[in-house]
PDB file of N, CA and C in Angstrom:
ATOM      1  N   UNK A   1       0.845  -1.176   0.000  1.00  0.00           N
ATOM      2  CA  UNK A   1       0.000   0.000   0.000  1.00  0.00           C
ATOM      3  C   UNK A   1       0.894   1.244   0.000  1.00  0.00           C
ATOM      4  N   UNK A   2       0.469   2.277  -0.792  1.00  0.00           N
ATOM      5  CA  UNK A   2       1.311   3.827  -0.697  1.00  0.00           C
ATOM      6  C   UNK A   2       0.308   4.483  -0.265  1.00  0.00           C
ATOM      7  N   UNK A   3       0.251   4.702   0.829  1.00  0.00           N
ATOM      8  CA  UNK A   3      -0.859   5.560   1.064  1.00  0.00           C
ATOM      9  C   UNK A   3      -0.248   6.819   1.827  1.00  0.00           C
ATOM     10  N   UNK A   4      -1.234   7.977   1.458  1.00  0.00           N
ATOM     11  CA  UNK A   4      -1.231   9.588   2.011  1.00  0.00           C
ATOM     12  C   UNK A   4      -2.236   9.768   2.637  1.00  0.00           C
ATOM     13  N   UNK A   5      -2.385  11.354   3.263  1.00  0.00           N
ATOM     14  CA  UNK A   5      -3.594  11.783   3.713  1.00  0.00           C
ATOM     15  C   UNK A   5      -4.007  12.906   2.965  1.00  0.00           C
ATOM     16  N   UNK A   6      -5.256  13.025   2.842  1.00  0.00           N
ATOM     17  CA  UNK A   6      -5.951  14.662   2.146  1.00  0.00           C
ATOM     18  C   UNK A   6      -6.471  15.178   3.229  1.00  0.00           C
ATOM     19  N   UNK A   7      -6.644  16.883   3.152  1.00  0.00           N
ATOM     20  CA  UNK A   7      -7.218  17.192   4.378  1.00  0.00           C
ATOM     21  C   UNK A   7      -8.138  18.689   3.647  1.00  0.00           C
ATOM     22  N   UNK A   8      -9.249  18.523   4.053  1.00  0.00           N
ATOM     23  CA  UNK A   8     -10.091  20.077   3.899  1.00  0.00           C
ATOM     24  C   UNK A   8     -10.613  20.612   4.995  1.00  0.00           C
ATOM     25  N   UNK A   9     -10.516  22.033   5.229  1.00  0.00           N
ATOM     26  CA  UNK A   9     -10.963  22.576   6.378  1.00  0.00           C
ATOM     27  C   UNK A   9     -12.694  23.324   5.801  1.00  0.00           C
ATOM     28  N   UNK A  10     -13.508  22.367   6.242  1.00  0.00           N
ATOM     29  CA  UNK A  10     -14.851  22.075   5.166  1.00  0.00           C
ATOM     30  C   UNK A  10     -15.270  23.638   5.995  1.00  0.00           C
ATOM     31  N   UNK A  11     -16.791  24.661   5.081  1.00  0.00           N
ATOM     32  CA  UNK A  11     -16.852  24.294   4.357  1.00  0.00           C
ATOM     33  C   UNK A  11     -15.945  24.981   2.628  1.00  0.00           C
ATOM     34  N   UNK A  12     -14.504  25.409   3.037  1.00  0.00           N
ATOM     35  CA  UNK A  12     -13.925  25.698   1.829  1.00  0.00           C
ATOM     36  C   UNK A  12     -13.154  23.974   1.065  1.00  0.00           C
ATOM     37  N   UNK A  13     -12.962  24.246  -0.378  1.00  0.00           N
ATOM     38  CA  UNK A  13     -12.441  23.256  -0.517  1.00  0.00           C
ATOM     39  C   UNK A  13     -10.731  23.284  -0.360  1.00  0.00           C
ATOM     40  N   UNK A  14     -10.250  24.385  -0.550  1.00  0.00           N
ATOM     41  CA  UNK A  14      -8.632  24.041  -0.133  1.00  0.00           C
ATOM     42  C   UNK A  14      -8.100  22.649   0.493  1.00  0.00           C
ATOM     43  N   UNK A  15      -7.156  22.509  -0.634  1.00  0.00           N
ATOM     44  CA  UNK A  15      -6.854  20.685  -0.076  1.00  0.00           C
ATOM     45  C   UNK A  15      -5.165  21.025   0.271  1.00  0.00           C
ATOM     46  N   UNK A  16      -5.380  20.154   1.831  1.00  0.00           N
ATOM     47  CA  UNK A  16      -3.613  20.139   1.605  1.00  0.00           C
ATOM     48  C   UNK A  16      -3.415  18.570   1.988  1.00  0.00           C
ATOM     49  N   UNK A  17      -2.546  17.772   1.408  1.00  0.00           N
ATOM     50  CA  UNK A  17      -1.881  16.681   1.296  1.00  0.00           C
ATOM     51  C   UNK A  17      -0.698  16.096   1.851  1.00  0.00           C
ATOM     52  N   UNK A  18      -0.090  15.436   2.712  1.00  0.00           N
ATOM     53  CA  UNK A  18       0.957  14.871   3.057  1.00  0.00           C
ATOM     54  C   UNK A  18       1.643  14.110   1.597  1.00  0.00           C
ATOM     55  N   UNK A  19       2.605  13.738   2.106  1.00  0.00           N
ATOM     56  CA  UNK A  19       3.843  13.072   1.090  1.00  0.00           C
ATOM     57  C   UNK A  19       3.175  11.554   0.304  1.00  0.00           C
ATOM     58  N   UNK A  20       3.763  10.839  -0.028  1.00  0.00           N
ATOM     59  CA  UNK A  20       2.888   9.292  -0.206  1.00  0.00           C
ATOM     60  C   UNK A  20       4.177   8.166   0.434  1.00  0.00           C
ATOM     61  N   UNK A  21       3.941   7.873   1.715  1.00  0.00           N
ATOM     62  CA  UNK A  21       4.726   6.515   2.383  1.00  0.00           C
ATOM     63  C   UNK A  21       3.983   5.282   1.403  1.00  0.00           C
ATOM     64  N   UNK A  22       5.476   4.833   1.139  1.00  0.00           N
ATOM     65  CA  UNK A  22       5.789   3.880   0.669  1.00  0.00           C
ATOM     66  C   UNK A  22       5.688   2.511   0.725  1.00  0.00           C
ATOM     67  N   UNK A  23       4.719   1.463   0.120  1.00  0.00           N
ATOM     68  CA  UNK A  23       5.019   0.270   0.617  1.00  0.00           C
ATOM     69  C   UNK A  23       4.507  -0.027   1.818  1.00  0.00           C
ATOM     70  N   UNK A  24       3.903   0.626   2.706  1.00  0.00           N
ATOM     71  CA  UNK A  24       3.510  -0.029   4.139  1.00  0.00           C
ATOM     72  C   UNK A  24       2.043   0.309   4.385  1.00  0.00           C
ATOM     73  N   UNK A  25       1.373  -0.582   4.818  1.00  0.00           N
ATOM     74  CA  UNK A  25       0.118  -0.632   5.919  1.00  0.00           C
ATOM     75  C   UNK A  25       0.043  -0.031   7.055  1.00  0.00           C
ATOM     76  N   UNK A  26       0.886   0.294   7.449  1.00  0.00           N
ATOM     77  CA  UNK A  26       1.204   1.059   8.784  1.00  0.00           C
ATOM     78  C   UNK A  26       2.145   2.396   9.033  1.00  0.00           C
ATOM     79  N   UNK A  27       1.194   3.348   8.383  1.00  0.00           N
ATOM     80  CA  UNK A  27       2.681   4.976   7.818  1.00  0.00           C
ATOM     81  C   UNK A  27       2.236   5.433   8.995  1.00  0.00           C
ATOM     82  N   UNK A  28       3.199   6.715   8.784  1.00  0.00           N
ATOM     83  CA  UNK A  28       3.388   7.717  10.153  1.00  0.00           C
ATOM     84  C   UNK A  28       3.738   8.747   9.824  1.00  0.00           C
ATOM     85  N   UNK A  29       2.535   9.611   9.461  1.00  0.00           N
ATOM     86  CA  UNK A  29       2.550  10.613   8.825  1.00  0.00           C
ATOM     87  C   UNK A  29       2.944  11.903  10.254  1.00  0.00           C
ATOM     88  N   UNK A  30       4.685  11.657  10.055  1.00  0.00           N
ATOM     89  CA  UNK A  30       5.071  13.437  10.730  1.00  0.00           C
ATOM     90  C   UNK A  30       5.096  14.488  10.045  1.00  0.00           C
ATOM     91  N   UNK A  31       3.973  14.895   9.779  1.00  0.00           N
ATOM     92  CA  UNK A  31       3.442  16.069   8.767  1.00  0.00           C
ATOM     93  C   UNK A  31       2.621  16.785   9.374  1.00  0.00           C
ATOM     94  N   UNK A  32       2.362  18.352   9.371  1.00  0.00           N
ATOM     95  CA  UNK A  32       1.984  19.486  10.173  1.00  0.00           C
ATOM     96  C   UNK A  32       1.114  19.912   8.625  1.00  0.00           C
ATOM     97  N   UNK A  33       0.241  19.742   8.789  1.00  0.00           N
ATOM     98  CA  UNK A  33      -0.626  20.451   7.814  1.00  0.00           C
ATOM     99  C   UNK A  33      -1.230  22.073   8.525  1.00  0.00           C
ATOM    100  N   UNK A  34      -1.498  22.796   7.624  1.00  0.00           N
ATOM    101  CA  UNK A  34      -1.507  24.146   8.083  1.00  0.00           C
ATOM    102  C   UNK A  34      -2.754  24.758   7.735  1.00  0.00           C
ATOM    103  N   UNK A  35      -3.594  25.242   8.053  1.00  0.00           N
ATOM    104  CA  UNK A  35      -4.573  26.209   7.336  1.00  0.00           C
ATOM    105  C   UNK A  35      -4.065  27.556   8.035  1.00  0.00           C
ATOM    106  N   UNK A  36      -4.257  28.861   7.074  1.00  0.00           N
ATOM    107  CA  UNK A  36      -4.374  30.303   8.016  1.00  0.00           C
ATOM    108  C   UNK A  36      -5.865  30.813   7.959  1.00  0.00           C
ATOM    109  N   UNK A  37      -6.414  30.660   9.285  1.00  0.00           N
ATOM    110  CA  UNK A  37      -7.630  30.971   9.236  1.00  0.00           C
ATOM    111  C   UNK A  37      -7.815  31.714  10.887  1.00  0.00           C
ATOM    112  N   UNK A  38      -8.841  32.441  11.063  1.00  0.00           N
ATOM    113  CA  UNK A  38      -8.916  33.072  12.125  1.00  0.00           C
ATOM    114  C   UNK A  38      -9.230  32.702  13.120  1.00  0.00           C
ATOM    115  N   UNK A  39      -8.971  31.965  14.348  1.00  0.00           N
ATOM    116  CA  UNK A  39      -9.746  31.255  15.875  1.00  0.00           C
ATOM    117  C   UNK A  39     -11.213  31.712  15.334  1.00  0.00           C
ATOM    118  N   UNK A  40     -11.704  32.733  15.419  1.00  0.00           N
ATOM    119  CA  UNK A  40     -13.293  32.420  15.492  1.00  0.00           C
ATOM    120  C   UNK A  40     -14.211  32.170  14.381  1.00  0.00           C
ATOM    121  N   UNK A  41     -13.397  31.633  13.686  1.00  0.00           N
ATOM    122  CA  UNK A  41     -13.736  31.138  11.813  1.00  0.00           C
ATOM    123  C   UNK A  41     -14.125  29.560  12.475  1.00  0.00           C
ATOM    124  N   UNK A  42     -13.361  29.257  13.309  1.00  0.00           N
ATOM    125  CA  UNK A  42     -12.809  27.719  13.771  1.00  0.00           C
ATOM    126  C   UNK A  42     -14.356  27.418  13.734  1.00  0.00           C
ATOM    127  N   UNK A  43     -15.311  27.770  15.090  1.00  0.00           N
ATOM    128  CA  UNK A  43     -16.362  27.206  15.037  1.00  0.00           C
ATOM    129  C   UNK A  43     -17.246  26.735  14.295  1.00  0.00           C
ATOM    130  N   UNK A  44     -17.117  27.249  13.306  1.00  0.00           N
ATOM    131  CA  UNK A  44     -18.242  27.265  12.432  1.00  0.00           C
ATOM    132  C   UNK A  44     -17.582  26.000  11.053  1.00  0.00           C
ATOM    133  N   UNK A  45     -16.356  25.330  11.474  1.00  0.00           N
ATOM    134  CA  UNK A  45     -15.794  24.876  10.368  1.00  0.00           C
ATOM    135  C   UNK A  45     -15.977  23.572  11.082  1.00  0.00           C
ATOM    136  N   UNK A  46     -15.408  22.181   9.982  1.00  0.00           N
ATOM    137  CA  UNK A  46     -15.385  20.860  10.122  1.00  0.00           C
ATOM    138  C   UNK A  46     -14.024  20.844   9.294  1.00  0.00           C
ATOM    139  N   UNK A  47     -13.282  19.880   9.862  1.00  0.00           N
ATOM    140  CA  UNK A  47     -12.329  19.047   9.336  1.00  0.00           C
ATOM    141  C   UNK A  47     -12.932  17.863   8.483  1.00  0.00           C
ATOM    142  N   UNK A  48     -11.978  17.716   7.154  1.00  0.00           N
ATOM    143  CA  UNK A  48     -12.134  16.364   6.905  1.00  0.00           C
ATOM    144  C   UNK A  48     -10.978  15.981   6.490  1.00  0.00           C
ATOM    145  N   UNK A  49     -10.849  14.825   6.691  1.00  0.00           N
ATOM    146  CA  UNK A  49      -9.554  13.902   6.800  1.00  0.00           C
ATOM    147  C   UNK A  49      -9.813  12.617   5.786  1.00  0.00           C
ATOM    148  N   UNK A  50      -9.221  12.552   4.702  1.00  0.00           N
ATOM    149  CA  UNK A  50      -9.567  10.941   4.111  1.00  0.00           C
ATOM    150  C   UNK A  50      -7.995  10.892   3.455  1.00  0.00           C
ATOM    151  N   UNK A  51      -7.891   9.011   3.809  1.00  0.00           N
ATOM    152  CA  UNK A  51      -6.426   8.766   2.992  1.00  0.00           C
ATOM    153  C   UNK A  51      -6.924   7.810   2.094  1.00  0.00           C
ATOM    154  N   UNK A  52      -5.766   7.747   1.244  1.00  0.00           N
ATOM    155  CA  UNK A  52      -5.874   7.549   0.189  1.00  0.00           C
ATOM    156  C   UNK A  52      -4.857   6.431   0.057  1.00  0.00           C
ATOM    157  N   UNK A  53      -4.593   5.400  -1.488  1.00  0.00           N
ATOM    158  CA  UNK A  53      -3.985   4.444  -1.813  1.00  0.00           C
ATOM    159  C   UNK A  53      -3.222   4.990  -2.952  1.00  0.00           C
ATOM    160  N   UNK A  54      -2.527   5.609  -3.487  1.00  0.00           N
ATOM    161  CA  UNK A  54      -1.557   5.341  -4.991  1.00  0.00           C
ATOM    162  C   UNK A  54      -1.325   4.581  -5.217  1.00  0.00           C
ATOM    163  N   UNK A  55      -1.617   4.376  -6.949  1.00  0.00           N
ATOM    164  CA  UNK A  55      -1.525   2.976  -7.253  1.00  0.00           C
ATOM    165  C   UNK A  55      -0.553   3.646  -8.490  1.00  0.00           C
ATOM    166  N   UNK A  56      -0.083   2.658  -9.148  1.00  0.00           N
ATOM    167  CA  UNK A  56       0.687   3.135 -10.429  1.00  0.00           C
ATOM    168  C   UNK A  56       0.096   3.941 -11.631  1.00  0.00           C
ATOM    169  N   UNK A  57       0.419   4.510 -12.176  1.00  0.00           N
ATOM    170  CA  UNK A  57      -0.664   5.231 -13.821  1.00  0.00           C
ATOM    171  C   UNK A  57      -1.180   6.710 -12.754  1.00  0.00           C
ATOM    172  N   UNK A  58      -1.266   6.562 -11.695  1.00  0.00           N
ATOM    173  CA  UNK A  58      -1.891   7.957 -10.790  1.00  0.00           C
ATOM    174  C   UNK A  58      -3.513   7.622 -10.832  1.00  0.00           C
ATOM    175  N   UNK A  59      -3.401   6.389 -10.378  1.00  0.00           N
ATOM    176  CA  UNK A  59      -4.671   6.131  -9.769  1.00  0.00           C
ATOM    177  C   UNK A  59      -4.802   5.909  -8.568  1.00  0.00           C
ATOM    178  N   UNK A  60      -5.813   6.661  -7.709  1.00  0.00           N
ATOM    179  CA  UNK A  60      -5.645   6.405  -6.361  1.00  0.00           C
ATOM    180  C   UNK A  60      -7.669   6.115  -5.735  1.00  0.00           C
ATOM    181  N   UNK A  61      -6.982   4.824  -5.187  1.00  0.00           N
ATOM    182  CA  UNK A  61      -8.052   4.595  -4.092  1.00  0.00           C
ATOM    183  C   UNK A  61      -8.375   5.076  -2.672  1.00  0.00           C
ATOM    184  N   UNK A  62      -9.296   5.385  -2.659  1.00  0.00           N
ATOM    185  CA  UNK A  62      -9.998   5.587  -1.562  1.00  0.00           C
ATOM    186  C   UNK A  62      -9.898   4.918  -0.217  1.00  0.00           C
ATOM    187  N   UNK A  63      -9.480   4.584   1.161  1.00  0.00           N
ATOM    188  CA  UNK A  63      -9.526   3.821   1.788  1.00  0.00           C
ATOM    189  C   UNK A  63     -10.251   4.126   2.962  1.00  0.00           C
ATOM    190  N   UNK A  64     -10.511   5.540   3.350  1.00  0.00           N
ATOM    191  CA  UNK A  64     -11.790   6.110   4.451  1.00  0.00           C
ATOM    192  C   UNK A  64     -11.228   7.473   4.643  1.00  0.00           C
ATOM    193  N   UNK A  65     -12.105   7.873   5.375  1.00  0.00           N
ATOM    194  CA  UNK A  65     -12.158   9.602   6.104  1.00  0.00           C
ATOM    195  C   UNK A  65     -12.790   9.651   7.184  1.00  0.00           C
ATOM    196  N   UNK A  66     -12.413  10.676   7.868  1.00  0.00           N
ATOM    197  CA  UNK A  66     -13.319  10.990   9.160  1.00  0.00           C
ATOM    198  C   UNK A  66     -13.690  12.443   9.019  1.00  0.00           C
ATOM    199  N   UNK A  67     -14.617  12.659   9.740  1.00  0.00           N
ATOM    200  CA  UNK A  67     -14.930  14.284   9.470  1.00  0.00           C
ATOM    201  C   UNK A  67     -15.135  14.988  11.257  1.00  0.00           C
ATOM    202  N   UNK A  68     -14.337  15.866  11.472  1.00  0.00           N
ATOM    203  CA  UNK A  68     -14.185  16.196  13.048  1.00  0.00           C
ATOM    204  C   UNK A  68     -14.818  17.829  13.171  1.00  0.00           C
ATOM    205  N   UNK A  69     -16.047  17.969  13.626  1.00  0.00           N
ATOM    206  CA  UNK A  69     -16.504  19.315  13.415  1.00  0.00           C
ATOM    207  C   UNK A  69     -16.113  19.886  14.731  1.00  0.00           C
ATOM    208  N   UNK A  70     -15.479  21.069  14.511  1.00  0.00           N
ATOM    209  CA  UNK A  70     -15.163  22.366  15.749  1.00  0.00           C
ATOM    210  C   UNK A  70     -15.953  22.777  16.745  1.00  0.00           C
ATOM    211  N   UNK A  71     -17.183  22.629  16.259  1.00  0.00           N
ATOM    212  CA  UNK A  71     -18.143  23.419  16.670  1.00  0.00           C
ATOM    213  C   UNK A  71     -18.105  23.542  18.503  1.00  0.00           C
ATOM    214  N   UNK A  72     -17.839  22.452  18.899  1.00  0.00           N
ATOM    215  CA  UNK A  72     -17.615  22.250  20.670  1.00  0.00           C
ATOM    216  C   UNK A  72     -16.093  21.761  20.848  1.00  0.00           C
ATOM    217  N   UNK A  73     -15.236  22.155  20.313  1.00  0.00           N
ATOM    218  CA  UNK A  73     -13.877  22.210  20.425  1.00  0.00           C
ATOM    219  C   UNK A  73     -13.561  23.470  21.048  1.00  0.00           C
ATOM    220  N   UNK A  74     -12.827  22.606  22.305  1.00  0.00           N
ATOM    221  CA  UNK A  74     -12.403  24.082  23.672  1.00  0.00           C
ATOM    222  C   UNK A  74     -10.720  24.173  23.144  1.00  0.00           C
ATOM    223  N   UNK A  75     -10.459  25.165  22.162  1.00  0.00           N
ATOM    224  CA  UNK A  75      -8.976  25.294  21.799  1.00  0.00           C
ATOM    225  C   UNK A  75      -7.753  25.401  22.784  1.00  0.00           C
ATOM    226  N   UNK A  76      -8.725  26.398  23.834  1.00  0.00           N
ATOM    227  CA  UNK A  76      -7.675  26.638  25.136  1.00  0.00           C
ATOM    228  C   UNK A  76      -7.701  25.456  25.818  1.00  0.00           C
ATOM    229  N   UNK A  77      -8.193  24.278  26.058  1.00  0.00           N
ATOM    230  CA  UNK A  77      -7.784  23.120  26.534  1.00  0.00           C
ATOM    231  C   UNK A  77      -6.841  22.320  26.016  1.00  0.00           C
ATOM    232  N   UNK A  78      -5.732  22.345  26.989  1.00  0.00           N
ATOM    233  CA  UNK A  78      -4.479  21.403  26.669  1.00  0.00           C
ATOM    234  C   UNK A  78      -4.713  20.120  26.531  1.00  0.00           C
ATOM    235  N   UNK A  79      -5.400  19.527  26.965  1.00  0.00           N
ATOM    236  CA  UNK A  79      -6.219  17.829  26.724  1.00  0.00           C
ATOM    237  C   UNK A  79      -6.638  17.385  25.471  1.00  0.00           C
ATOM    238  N   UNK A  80      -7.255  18.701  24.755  1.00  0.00           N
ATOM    239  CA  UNK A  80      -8.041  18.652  23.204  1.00  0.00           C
ATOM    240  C   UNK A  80      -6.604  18.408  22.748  1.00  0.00           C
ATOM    241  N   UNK A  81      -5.056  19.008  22.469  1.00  0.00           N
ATOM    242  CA  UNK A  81      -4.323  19.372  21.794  1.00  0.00           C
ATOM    243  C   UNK A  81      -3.356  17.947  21.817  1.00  0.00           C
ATOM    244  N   UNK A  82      -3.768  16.719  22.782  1.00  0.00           N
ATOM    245  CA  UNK A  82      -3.328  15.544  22.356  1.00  0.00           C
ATOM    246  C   UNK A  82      -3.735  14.961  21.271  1.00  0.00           C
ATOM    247  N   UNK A  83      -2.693  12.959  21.114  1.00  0.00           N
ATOM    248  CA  UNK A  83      -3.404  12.373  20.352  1.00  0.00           C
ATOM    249  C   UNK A  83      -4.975  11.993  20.742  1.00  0.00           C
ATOM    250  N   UNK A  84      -5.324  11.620  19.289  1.00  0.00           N
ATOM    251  CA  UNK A  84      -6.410  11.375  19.367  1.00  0.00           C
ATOM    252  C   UNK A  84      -7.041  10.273  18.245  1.00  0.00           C
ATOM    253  N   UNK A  85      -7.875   8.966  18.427  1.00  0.00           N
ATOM    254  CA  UNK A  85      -8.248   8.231  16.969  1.00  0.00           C
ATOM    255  C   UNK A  85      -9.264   8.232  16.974  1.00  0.00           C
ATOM    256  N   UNK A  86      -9.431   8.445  15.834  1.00  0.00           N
ATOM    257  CA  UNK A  86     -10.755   8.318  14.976  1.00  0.00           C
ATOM    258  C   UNK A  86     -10.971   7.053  14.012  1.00  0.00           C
ATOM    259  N   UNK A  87     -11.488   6.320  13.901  1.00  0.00           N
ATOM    260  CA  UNK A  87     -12.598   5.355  13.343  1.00  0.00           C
ATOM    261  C   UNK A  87     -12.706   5.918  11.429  1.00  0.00           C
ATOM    262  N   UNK A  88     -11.345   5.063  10.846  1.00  0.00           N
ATOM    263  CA  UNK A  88     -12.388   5.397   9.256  1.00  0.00           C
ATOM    264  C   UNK A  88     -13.528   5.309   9.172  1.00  0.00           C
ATOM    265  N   UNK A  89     -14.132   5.831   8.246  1.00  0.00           N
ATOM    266  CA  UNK A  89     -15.734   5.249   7.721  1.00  0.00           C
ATOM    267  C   UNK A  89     -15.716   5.513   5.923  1.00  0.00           C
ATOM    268  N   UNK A  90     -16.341   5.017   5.302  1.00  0.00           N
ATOM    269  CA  UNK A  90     -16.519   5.253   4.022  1.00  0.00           C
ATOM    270  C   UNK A  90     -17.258   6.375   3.713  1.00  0.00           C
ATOM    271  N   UNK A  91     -16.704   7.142   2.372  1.00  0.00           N
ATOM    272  CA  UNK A  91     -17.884   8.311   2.421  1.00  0.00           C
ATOM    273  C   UNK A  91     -19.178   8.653   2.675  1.00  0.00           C
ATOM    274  N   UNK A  92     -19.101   9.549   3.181  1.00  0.00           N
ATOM    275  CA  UNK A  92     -21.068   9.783   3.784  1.00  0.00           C
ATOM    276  C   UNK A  92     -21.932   9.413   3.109  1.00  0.00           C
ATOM    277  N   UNK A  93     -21.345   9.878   1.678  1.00  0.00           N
ATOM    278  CA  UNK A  93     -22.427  10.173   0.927  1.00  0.00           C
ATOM    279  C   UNK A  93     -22.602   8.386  -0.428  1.00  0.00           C
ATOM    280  N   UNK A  94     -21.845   7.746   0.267  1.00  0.00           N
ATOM    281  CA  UNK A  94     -21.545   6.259  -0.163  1.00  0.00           C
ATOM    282  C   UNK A  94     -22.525   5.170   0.655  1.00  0.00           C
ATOM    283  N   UNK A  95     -22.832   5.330   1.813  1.00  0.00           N
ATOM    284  CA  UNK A  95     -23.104   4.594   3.102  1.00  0.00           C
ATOM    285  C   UNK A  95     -24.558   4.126   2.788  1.00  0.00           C
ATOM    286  N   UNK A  96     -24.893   3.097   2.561  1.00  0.00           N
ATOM    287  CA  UNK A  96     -26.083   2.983   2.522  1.00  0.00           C
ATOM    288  C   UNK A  96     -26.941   1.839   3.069  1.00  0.00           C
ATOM    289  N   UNK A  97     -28.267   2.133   3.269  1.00  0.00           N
ATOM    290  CA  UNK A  97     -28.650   1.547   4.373  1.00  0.00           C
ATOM    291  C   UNK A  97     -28.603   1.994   5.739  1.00  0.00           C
ATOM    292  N   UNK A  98     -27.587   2.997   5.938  1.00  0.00           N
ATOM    293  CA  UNK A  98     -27.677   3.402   7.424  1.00  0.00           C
ATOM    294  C   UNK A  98     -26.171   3.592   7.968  1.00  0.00           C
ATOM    295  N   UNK A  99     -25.609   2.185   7.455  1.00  0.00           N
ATOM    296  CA  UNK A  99     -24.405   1.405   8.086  1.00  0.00           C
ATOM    297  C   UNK A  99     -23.271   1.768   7.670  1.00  0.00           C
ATOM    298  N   UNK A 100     -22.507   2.145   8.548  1.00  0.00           N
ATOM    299  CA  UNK A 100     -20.882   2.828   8.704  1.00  0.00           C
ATOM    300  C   UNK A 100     -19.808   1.346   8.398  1.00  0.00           C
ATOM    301  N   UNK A 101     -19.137   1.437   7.562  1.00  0.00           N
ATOM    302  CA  UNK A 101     -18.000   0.216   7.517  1.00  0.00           C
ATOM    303  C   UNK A 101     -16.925   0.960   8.456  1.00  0.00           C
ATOM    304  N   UNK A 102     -16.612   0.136   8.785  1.00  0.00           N
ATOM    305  CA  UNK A 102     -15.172   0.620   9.531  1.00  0.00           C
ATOM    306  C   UNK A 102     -14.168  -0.170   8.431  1.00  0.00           C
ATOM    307  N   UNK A 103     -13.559   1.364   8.258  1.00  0.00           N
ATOM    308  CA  UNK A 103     -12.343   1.200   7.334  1.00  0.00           C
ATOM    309  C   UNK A 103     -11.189   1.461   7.826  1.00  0.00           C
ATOM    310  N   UNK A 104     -10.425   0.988   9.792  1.00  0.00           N
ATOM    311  CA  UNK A 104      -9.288   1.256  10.026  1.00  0.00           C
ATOM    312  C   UNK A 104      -9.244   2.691  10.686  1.00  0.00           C
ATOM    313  N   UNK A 105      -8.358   2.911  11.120  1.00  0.00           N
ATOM    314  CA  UNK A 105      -7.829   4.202  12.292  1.00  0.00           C
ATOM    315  C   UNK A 105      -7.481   4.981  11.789  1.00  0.00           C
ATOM    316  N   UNK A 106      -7.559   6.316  12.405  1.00  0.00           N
ATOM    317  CA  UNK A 106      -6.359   7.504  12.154  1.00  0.00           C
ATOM    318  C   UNK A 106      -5.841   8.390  13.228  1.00  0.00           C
ATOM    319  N   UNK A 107      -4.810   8.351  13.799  1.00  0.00           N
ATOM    320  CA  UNK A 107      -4.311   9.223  14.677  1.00  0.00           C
ATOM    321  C   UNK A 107      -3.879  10.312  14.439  1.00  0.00           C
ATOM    322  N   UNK A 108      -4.711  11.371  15.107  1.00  0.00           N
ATOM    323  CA  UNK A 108      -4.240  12.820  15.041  1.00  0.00           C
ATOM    324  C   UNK A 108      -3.876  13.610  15.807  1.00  0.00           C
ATOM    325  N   UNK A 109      -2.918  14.663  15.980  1.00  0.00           N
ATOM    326  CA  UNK A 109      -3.094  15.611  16.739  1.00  0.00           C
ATOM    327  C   UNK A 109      -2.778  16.761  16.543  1.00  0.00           C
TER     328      UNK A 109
END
């Protein structure tokens, strides 16, 4: 597997991307992704997080996302600013029937 991460700070689309680790099932993405946006923009925004597979030719699969909304995120709490995992799921707008697949972890912080 080569897999990366994509990241949008919803609801703009600006995408920023980590590198593509090589060869492994198990990467470790030490990558600082950045948005410049204003603390009180924060609330009103959602993260989304989905990684991805590169495959050869620049085809890339899908493997899950999580989506982490601000809205009750206490910034001044040092506790929020640890790790933290989240639960892949397949796209929202994919899911049907109701039912969430679990597509694997993601640790963030």
């Amino acid at each position: 597997c080569n897999p990366y991460v994509k990241s949008y700070l919803l609801p703009d689309k600006s995408k920023l991307k980590t590198a593509v680790k090589k060869n492994t099932v198990d990467p470790s993405f030490h990558e600082t992704l950045k948005y410049k946006i204003h603390c009180s923009e924060l609330e009103t925004r959602m993260l989304q997080i989905s990684v991805w597979h590169s495959e050869t030719l620049k085809r890339k699969v899908f493997l899950g996302e999580v989506h982490i909304p601000f809205e009750s995120w206490d910034f001044e709490d040092i506790s929020m600013q640890s790790f933290n995992w989240y639960q892949l799921k397949t796209k929202l707008d994919k899911c049907e029937d109701g039912v969430i697949e679990y597509n694997g972890e993601l640790r963030i912080k």
